[in-house]
Protein backbone atom coordinates (compact mmCIF):
# COMPACT_ATOMS: atom_id res chain seq x y z
CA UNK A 1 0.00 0.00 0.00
CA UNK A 2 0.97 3.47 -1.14
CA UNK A 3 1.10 6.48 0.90
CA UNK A 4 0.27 9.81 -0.66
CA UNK A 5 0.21 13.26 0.31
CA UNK A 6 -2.62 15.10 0.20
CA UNK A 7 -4.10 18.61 0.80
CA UNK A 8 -7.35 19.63 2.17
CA UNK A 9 -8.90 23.02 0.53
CA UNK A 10 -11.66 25.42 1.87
CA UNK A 11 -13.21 27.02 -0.83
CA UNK A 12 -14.88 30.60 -0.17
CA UNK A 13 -18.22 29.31 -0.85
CA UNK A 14 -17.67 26.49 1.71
CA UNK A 15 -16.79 23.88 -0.57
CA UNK A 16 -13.92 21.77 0.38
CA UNK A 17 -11.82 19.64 -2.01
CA UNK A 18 -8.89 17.30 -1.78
CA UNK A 19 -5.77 18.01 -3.65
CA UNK A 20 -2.93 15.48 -3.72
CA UNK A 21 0.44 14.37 -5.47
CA UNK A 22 0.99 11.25 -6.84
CA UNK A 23 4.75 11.20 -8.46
CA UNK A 24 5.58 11.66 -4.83
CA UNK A 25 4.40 8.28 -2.71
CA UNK A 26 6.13 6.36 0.62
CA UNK A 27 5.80 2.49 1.48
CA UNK A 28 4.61 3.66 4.83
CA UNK A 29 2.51 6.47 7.20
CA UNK A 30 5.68 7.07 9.27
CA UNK A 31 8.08 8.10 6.49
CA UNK A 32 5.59 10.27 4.93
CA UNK A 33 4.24 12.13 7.82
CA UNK A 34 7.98 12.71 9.02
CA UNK A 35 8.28 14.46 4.99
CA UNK A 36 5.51 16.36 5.46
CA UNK A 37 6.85 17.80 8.79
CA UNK A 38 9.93 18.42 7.72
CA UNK A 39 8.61 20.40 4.25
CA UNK A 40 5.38 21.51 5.69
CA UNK A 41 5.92 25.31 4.81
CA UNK A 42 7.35 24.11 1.26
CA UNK A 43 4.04 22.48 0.53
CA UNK A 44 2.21 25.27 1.92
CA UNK A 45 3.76 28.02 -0.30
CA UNK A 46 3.59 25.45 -3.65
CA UNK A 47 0.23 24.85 -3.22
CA UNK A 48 -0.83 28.61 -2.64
CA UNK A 49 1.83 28.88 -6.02
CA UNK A 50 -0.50 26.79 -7.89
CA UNK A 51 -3.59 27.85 -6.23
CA UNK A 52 -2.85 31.82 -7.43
CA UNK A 53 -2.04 30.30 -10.69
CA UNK A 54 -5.38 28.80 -10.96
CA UNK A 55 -7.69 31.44 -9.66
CA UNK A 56 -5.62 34.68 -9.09
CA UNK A 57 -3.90 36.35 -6.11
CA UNK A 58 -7.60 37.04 -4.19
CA UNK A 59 -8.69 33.32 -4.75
CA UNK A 60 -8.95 33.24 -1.09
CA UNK A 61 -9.28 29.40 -1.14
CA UNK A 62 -7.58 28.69 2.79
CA UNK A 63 -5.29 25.48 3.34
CA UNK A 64 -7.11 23.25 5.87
CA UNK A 65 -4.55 20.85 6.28
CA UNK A 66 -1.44 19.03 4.32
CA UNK A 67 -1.07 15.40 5.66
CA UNK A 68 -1.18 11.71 4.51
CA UNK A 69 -3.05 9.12 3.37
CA UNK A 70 -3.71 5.94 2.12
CA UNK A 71 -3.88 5.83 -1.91
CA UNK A 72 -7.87 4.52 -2.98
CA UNK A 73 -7.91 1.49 -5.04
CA UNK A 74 -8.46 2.56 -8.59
CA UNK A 75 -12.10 1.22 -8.96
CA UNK A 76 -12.77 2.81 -5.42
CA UNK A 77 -11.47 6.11 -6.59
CA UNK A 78 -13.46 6.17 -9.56
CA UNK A 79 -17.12 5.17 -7.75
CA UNK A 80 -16.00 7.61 -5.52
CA UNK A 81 -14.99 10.79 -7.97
CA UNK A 82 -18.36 9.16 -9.99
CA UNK A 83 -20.71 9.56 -6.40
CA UNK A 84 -19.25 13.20 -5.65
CA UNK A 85 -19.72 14.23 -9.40
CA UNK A 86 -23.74 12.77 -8.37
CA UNK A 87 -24.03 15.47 -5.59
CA UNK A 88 -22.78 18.41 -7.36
């Protein structure tokens, strides 16, 4: 099993969404929770990079939290992304 890490984003309208990076992945939750630590602001300041990139300098949108988790089977991910598309 894959560890990834992943970001959690709080839209202005109250809409949250989960951002993560998959090129970057760890065998286990230790070794990437001591990465994220360690390169915590890094993370912060290349996801508000790509974030004004996106939507401008006043996007607003507000880092929640940058942490780890497991990576979804495939077929989970895609009933998943398939259910959340549902409730839009």
């Amino acid at each position: 099993m894959k560890w990834l890490i992943v970001a959690l984003l709080l839209f202005p309208n109250g809409d949250e969404n989960v951002i993560h990076n998959q090129q970057l992945s760890f065998s286990d939750k230790e070794s990437c929770r001591e990465y994220v630590m360690i390169n915590a602001n890094l993370f912060r300041h290349g996801i508000n990079v790509y974030l004004n990139s996106m939507f401008g300098y006043n996007h607003e949108v507000k880092i929640q939290s940058v942490h780890c988790e497991k990576e979804k089977d495939p077929e989970k991910k895609k009933t998943d992304d398939y259910l959340n598309d549902l409730m839009k």
